[in-house]
C-alpha atoms as a PDB file:
ATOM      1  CA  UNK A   1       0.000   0.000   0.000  1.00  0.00           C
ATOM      2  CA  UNK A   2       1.151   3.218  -0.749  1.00  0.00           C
ATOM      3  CA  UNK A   3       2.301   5.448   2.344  1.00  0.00           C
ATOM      4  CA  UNK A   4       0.485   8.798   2.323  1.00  0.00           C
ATOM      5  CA  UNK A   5       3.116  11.996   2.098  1.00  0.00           C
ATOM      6  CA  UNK A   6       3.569  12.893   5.400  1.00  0.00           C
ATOM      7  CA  UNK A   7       4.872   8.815   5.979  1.00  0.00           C
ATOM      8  CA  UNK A   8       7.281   9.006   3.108  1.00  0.00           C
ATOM      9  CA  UNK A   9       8.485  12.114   3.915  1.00  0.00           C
ATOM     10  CA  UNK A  10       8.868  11.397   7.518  1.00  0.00           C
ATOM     11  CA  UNK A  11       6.845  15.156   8.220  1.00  0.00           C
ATOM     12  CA  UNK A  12       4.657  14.879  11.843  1.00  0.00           C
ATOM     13  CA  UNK A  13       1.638  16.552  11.730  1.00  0.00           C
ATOM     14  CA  UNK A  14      -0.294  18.160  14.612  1.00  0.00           C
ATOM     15  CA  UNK A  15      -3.414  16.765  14.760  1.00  0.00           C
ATOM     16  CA  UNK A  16      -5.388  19.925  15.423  1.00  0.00           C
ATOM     17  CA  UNK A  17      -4.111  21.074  11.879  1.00  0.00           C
ATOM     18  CA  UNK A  18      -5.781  17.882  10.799  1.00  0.00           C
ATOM     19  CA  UNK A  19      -8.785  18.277  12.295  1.00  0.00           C
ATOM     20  CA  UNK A  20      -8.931  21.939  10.788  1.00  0.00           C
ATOM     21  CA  UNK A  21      -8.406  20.257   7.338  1.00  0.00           C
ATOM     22  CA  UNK A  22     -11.105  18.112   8.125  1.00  0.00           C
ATOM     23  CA  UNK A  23     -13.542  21.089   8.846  1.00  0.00           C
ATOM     24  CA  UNK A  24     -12.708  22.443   5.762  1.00  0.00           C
ATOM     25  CA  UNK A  25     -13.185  19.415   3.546  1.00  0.00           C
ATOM     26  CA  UNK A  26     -16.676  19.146   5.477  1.00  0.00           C
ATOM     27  CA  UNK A  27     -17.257  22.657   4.689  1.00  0.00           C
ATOM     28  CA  UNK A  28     -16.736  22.210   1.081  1.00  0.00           C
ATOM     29  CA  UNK A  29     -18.022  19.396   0.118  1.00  0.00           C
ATOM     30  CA  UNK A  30     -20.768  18.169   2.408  1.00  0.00           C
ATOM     31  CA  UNK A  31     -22.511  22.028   4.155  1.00  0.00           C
ATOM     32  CA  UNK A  32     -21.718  24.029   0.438  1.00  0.00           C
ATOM     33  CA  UNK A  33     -21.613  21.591  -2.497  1.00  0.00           C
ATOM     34  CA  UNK A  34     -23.714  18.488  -1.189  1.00  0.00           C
ATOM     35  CA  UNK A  35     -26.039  20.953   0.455  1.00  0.00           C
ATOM     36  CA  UNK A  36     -26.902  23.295  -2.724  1.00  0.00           C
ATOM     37  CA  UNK A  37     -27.481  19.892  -4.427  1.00  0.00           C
ATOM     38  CA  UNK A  38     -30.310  19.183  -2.269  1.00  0.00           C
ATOM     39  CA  UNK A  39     -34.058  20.285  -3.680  1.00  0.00           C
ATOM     40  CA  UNK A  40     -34.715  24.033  -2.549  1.00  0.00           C
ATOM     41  CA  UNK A  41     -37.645  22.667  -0.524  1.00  0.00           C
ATOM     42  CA  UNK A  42     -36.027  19.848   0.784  1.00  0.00           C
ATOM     43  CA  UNK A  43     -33.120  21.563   1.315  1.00  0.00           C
ATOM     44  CA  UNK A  44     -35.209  24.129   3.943  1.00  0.00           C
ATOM     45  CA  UNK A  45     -36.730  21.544   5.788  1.00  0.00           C
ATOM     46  CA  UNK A  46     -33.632  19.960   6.396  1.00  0.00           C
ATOM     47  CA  UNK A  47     -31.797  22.755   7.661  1.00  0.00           C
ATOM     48  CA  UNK A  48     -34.742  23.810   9.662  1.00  0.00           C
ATOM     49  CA  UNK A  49     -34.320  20.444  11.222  1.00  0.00           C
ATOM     50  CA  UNK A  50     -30.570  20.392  11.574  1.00  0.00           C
ATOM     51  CA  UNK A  51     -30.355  23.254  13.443  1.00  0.00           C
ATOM     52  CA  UNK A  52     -32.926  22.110  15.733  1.00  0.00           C
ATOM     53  CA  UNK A  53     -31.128  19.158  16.416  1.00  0.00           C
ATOM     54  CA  UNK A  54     -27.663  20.903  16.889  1.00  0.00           C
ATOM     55  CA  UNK A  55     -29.593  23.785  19.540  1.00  0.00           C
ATOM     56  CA  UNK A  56     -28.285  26.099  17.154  1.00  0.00           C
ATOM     57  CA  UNK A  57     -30.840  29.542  16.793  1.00  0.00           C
ATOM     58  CA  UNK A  58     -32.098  29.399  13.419  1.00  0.00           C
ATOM     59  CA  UNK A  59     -32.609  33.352  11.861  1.00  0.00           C
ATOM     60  CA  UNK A  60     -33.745  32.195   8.467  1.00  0.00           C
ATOM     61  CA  UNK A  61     -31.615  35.314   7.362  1.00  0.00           C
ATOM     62  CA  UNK A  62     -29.813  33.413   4.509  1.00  0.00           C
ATOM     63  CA  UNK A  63     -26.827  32.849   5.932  1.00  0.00           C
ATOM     64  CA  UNK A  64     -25.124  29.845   4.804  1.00  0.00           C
ATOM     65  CA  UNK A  65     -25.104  26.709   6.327  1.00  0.00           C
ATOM     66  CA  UNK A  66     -21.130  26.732   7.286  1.00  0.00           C
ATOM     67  CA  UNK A  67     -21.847  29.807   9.359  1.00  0.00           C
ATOM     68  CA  UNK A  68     -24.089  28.505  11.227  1.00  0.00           C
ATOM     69  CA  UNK A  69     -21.590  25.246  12.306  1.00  0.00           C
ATOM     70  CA  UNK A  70     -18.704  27.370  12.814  1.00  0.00           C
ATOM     71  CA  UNK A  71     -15.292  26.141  12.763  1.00  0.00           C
ATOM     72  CA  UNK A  72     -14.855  24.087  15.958  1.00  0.00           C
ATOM     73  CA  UNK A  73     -14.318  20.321  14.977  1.00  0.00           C
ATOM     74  CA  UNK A  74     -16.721  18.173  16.960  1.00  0.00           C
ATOM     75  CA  UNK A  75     -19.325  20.762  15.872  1.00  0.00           C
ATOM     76  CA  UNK A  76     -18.760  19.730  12.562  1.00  0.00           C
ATOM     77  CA  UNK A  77     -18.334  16.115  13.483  1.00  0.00           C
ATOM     78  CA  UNK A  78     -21.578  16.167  15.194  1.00  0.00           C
ATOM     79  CA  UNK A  79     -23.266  17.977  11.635  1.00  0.00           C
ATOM     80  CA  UNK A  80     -22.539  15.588   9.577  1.00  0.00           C
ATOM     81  CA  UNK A  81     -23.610  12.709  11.458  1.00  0.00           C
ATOM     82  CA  UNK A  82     -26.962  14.094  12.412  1.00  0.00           C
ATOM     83  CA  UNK A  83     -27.532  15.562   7.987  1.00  0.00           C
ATOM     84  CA  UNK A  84     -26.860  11.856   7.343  1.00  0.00           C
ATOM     85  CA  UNK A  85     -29.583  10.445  10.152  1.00  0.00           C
ATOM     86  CA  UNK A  86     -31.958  13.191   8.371  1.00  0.00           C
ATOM     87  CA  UNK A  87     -31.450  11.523   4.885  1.00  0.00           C
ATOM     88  CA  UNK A  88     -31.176   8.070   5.609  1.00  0.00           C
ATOM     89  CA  UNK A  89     -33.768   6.736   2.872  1.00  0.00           C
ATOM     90  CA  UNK A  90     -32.962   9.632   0.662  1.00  0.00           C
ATOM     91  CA  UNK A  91     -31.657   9.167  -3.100  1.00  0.00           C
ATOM     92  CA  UNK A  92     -28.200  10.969  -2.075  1.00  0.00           C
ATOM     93  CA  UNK A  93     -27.911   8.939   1.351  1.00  0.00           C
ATOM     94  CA  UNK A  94     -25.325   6.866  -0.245  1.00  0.00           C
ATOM     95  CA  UNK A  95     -23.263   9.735  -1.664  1.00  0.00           C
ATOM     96  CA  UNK A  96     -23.273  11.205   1.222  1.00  0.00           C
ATOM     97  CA  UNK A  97     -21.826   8.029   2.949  1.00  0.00           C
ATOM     98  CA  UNK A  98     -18.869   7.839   0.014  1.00  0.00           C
ATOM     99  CA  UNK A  99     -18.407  11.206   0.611  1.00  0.00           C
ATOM    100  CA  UNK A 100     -18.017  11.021   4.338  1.00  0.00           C
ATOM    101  CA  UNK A 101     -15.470   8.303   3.878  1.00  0.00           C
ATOM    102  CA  UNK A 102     -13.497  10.056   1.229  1.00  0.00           C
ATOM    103  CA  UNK A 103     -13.317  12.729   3.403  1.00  0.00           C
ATOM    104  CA  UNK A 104     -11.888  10.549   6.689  1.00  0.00           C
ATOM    105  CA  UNK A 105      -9.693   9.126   4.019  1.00  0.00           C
ATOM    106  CA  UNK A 106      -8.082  11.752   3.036  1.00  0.00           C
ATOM    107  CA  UNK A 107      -7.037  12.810   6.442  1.00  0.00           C
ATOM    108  CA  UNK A 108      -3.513  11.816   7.037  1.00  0.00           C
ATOM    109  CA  UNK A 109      -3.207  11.363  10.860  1.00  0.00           C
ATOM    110  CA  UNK A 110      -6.155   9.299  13.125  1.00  0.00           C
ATOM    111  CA  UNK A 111      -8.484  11.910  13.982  1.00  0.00           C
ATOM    112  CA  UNK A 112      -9.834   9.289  16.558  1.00  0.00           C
ATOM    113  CA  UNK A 113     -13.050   9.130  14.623  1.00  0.00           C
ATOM    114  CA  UNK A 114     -14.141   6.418  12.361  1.00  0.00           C
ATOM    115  CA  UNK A 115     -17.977   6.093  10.371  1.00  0.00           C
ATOM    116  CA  UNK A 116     -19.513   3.067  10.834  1.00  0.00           C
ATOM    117  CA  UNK A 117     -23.175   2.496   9.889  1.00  0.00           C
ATOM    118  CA  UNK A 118     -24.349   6.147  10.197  1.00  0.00           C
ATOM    119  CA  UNK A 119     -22.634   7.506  13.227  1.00  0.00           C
ATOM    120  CA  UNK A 120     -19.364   8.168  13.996  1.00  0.00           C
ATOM    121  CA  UNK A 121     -17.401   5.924  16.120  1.00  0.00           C
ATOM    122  CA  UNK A 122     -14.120   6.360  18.383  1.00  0.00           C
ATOM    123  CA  UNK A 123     -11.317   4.263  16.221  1.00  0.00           C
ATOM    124  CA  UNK A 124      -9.408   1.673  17.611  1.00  0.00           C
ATOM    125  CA  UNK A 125      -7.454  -1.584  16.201  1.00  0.00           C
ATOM    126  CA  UNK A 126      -9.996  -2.480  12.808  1.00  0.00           C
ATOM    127  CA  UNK A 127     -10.004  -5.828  13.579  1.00  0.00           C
ATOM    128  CA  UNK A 128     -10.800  -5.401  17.301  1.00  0.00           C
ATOM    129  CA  UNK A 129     -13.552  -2.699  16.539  1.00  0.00           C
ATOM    130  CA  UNK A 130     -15.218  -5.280  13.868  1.00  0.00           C
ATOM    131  CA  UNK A 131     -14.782  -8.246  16.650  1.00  0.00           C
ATOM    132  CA  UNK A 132     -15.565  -6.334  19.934  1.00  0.00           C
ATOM    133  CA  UNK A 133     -17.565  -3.475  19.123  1.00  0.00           C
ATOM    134  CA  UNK A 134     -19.440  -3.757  15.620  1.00  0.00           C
ATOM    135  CA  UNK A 135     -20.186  -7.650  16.656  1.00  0.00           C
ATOM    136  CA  UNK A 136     -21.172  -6.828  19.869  1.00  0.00           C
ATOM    137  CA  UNK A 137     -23.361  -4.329  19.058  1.00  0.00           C
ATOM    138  CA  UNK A 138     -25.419  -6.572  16.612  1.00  0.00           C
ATOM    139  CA  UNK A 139     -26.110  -9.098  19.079  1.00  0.00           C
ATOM    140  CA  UNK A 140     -27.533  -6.826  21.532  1.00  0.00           C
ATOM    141  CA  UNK A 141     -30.748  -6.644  19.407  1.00  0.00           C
ATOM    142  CA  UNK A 142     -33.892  -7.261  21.366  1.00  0.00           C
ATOM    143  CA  UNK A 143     -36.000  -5.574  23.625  1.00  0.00           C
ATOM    144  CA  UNK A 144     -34.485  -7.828  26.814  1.00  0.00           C
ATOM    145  CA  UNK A 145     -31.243  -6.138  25.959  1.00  0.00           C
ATOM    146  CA  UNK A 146     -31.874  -2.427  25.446  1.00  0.00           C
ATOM    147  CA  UNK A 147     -30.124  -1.466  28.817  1.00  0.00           C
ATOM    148  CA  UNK A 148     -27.116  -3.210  27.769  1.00  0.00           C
ATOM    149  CA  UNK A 149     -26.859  -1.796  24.473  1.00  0.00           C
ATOM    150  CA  UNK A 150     -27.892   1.821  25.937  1.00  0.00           C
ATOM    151  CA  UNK A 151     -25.130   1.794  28.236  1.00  0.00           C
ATOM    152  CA  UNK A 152     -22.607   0.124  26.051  1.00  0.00           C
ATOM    153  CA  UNK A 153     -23.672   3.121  22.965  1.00  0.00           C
ATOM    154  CA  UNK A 154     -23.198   5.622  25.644  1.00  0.00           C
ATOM    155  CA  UNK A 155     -19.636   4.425  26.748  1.00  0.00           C
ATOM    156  CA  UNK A 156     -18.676   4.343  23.085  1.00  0.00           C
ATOM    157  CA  UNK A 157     -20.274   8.141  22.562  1.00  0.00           C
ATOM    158  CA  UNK A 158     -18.346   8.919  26.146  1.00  0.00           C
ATOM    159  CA  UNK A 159     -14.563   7.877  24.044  1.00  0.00           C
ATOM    160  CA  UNK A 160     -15.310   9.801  20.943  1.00  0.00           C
ATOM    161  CA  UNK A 161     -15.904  12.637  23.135  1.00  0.00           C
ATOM    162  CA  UNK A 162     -12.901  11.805  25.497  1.00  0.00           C
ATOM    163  CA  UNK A 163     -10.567  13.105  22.332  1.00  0.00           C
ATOM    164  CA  UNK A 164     -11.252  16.685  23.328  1.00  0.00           C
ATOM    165  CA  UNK A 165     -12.129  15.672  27.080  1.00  0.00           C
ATOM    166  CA  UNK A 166     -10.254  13.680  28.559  1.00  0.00           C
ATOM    167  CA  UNK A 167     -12.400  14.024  31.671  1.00  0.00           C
ATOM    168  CA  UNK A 168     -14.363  11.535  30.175  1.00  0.00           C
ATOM    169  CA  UNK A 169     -12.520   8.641  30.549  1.00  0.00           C
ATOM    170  CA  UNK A 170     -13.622   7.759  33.488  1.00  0.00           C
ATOM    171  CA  UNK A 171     -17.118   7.560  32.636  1.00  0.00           C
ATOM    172  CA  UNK A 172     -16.189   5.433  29.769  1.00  0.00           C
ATOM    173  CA  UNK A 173     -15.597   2.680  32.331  1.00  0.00           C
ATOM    174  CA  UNK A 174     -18.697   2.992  34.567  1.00  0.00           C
ATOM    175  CA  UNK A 175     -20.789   2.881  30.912  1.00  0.00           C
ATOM    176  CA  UNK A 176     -18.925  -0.324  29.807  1.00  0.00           C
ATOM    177  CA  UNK A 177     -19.223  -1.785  33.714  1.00  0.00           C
ATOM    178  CA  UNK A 178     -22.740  -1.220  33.732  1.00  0.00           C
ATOM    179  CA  UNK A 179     -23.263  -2.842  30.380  1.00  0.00           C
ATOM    180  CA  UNK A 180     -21.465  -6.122  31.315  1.00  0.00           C
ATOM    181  CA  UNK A 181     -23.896  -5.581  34.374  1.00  0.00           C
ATOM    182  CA  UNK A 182     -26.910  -5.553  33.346  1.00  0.00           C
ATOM    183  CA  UNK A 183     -25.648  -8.481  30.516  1.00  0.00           C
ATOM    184  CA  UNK A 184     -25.298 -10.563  33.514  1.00  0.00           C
ATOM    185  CA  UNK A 185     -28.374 -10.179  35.161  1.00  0.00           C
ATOM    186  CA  UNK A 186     -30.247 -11.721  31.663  1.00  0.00           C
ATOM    187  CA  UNK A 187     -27.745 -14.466  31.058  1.00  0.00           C
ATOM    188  CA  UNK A 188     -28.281 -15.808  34.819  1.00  0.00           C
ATOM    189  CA  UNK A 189     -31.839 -14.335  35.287  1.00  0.00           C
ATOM    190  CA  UNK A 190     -30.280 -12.658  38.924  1.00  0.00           C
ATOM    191  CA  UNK A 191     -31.541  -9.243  38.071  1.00  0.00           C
ATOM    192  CA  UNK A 192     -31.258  -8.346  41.887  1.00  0.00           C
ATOM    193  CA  UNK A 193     -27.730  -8.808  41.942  1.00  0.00           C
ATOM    194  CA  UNK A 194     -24.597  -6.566  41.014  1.00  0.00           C
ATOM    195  CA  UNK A 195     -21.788  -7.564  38.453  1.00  0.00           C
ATOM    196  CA  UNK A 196     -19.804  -9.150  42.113  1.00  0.00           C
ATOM    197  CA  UNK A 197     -22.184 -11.140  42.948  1.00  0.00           C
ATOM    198  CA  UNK A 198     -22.810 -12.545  39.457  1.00  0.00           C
ATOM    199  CA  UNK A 199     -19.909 -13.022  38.226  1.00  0.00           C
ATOM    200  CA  UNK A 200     -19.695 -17.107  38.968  1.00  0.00           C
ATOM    201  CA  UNK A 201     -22.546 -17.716  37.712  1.00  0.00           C
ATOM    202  CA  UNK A 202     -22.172 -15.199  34.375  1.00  0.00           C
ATOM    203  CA  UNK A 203     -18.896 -17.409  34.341  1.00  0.00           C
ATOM    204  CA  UNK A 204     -21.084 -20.723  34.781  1.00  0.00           C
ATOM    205  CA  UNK A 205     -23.498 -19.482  31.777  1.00  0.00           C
ATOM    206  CA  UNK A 206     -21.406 -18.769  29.282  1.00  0.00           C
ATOM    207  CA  UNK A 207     -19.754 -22.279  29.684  1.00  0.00           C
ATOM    208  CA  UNK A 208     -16.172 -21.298  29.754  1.00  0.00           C
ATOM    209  CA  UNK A 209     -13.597 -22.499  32.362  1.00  0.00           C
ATOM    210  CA  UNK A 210     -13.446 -21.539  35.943  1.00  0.00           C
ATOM    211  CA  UNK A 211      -9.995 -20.168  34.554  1.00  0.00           C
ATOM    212  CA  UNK A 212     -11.790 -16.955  33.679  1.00  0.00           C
ATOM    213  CA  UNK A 213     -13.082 -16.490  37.171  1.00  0.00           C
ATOM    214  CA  UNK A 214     -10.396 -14.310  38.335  1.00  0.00           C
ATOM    215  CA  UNK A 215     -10.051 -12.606  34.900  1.00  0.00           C
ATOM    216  CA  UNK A 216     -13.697 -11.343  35.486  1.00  0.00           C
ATOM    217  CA  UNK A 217     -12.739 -11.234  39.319  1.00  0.00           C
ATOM    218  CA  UNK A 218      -9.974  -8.378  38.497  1.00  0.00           C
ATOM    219  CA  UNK A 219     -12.505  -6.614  35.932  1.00  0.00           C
ATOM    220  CA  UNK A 220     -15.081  -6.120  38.887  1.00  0.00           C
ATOM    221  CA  UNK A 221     -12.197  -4.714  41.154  1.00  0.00           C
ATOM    222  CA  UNK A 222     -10.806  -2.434  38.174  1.00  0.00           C
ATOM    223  CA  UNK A 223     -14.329  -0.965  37.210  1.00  0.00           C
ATOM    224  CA  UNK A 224     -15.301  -0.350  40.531  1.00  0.00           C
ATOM    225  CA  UNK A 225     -12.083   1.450  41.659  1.00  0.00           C
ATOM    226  CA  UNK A 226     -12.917   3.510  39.098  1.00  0.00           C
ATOM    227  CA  UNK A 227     -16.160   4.757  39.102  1.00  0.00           C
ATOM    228  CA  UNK A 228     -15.707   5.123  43.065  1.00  0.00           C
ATOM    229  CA  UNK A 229     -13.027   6.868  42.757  1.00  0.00           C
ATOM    230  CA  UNK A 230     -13.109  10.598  43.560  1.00  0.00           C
ATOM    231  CA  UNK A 231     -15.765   9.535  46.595  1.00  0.00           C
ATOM    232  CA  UNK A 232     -14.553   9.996  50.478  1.00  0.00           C
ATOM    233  CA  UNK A 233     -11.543  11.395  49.176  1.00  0.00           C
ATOM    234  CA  UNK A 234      -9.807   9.112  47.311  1.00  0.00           C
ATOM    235  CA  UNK A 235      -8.355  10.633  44.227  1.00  0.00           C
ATOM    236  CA  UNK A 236      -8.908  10.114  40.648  1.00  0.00           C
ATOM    237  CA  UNK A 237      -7.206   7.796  38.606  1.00  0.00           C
ATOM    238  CA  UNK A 238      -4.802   9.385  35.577  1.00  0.00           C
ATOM    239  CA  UNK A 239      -6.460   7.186  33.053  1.00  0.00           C
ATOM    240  CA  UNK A 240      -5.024   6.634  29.605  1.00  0.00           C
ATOM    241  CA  UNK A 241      -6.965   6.720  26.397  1.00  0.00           C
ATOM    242  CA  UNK A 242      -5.356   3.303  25.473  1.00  0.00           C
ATOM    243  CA  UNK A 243      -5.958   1.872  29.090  1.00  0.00           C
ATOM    244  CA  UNK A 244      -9.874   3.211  28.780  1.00  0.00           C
ATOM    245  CA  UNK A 245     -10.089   1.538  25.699  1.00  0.00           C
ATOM    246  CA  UNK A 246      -8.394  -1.900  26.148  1.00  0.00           C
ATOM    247  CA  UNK A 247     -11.452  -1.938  28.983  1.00  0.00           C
ATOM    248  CA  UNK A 248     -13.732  -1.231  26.601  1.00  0.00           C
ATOM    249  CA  UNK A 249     -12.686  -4.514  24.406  1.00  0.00           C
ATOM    250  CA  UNK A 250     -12.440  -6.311  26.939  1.00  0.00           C
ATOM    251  CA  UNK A 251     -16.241  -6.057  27.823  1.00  0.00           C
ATOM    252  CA  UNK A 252     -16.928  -7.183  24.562  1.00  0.00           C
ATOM    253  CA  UNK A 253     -14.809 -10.792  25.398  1.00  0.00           C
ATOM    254  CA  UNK A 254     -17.188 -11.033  27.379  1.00  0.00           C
ATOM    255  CA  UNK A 255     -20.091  -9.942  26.025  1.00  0.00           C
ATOM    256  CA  UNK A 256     -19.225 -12.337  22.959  1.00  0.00           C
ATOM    257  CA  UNK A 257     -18.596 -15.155  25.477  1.00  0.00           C
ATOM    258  CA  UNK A 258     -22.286 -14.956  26.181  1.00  0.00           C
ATOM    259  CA  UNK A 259     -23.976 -14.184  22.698  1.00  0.00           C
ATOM    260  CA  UNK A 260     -21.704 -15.190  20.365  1.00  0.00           C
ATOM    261  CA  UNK A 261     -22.409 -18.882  19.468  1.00  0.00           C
ATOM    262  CA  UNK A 262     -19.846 -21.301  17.465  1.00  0.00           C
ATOM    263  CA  UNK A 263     -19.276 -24.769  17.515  1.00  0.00           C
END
């Protein structure tokens, strides 16, 4: 594979000056050109909407769309995703998904953001996100798991957001904790008991060895020191983005130990 410039030439770049490049390509090709594409009428109902949904104050006084969005990345980040949730269905819904992609494409550092299936996702490892994210998230279809998936969405949402706020990170884990949680209360029908006192028998219905007891053991201890911490005192952990998100793959192990079927 090719190496992009930057790699050949051995050049670092910042990655707020990729993130304004980003902006720009948004800018250009997604709030001007892919915008003034749109049907007139179409085109007003959907910005009515859009603003609506960004709490942005709409004065229908012709300026352009871009002005109204600013410059300031997750802004942007935040357009774009809600434009395509507006047009899913629509006869340019899968231009604008191309166009989306070229656009993350063309960046040449990891912006931390990836598009997967209308929304934009924190990136990772690609094989790990397909395996222990994407995965996961299919299997938590169903109305029995809508907690799970609710909390494990809003840990995801929490590390895309963690980028620009760190501060974050910590809630990251108590999202992910209280997924595995409430996972374990359906798989051994204990709903009145925490992620402690499920855990052998979330290890017993999964049918894997007892050798994972302690694994899951040092999970509880590691999620609760977390979201504890800061309480009576104790201080907050100095939590890594990397650390935060090895946790976050490793509740999907388990949440694939319990959904995922193979022979």
């Amino acid at each position: 594979m090719t190496q992009k410039f930057h790699e050949r030439f051995n050049i670092h770049i910042p990655i707020e000056e990729e993130k304004k490049k980003f902006v720009n390509r948004v800018h250009n090709q997604i709030l001007e050109q892919f915008w003034w594409d749109l049907h007139p009428d179409e085109r007003n109902i959907y910005e009515g909407n859009l603003l609506m949904i960004l709490g942005i104050k709409n004065r229908r006084d012709g300026t352009p769309l871009h002005r109204y969005i600013r410059e300031e990345f997750w802004a942007n980040v935040k357009a774009v995703e809600a434009i395509s949730m507006m047009l899913k269905g629509h006869r340019n819904a899968g231009y604008l998904e191309a166009l989306i992609m070229h656009i993350l494409s063309l960046s040449e550092v990891d912006l931390g953001i990836r598009w997967h299936e209308g929304q934009f996702r924190p990136s990772g490892s690609g094989i790990l996100d397909e395996k222990l994210v994407n995965d996961v998230l299919g299997c938590l279809q169903g109305e029995k798991y809508d907690g799970v998936r609710s909390s494990f969405n809003k840990g995801l949402e929490h590390l895309l957001h963690s980028i620009g706020k760190p501060q974050l990170l910590s809630d990251v884990i108590t999202d992910m904790y209280e997924a595995l949680e409430g996972l374990a209360k359906v798989v051994t029908g204990r709903g009145e008991k925490d992620l402690s006192g499920n855990a052998e028998s979330f290890i017993k219905a999964v049918e894997v060895s007892d050798l994972y007891k302690p694994i899951l053991k040092e999970y509880v201890v590691y999620g609760n020191k977390i979201r504890h911490a800061g309480k009576d005192g104790q201080p907050k952990p100095d939590l890594t983005r990397k650390e935060v998100e090895s946790f976050v793959y490793l509740t999907g192990v388990f949440i694939r130990l319990a959904l995922i079927t193979k022979p």
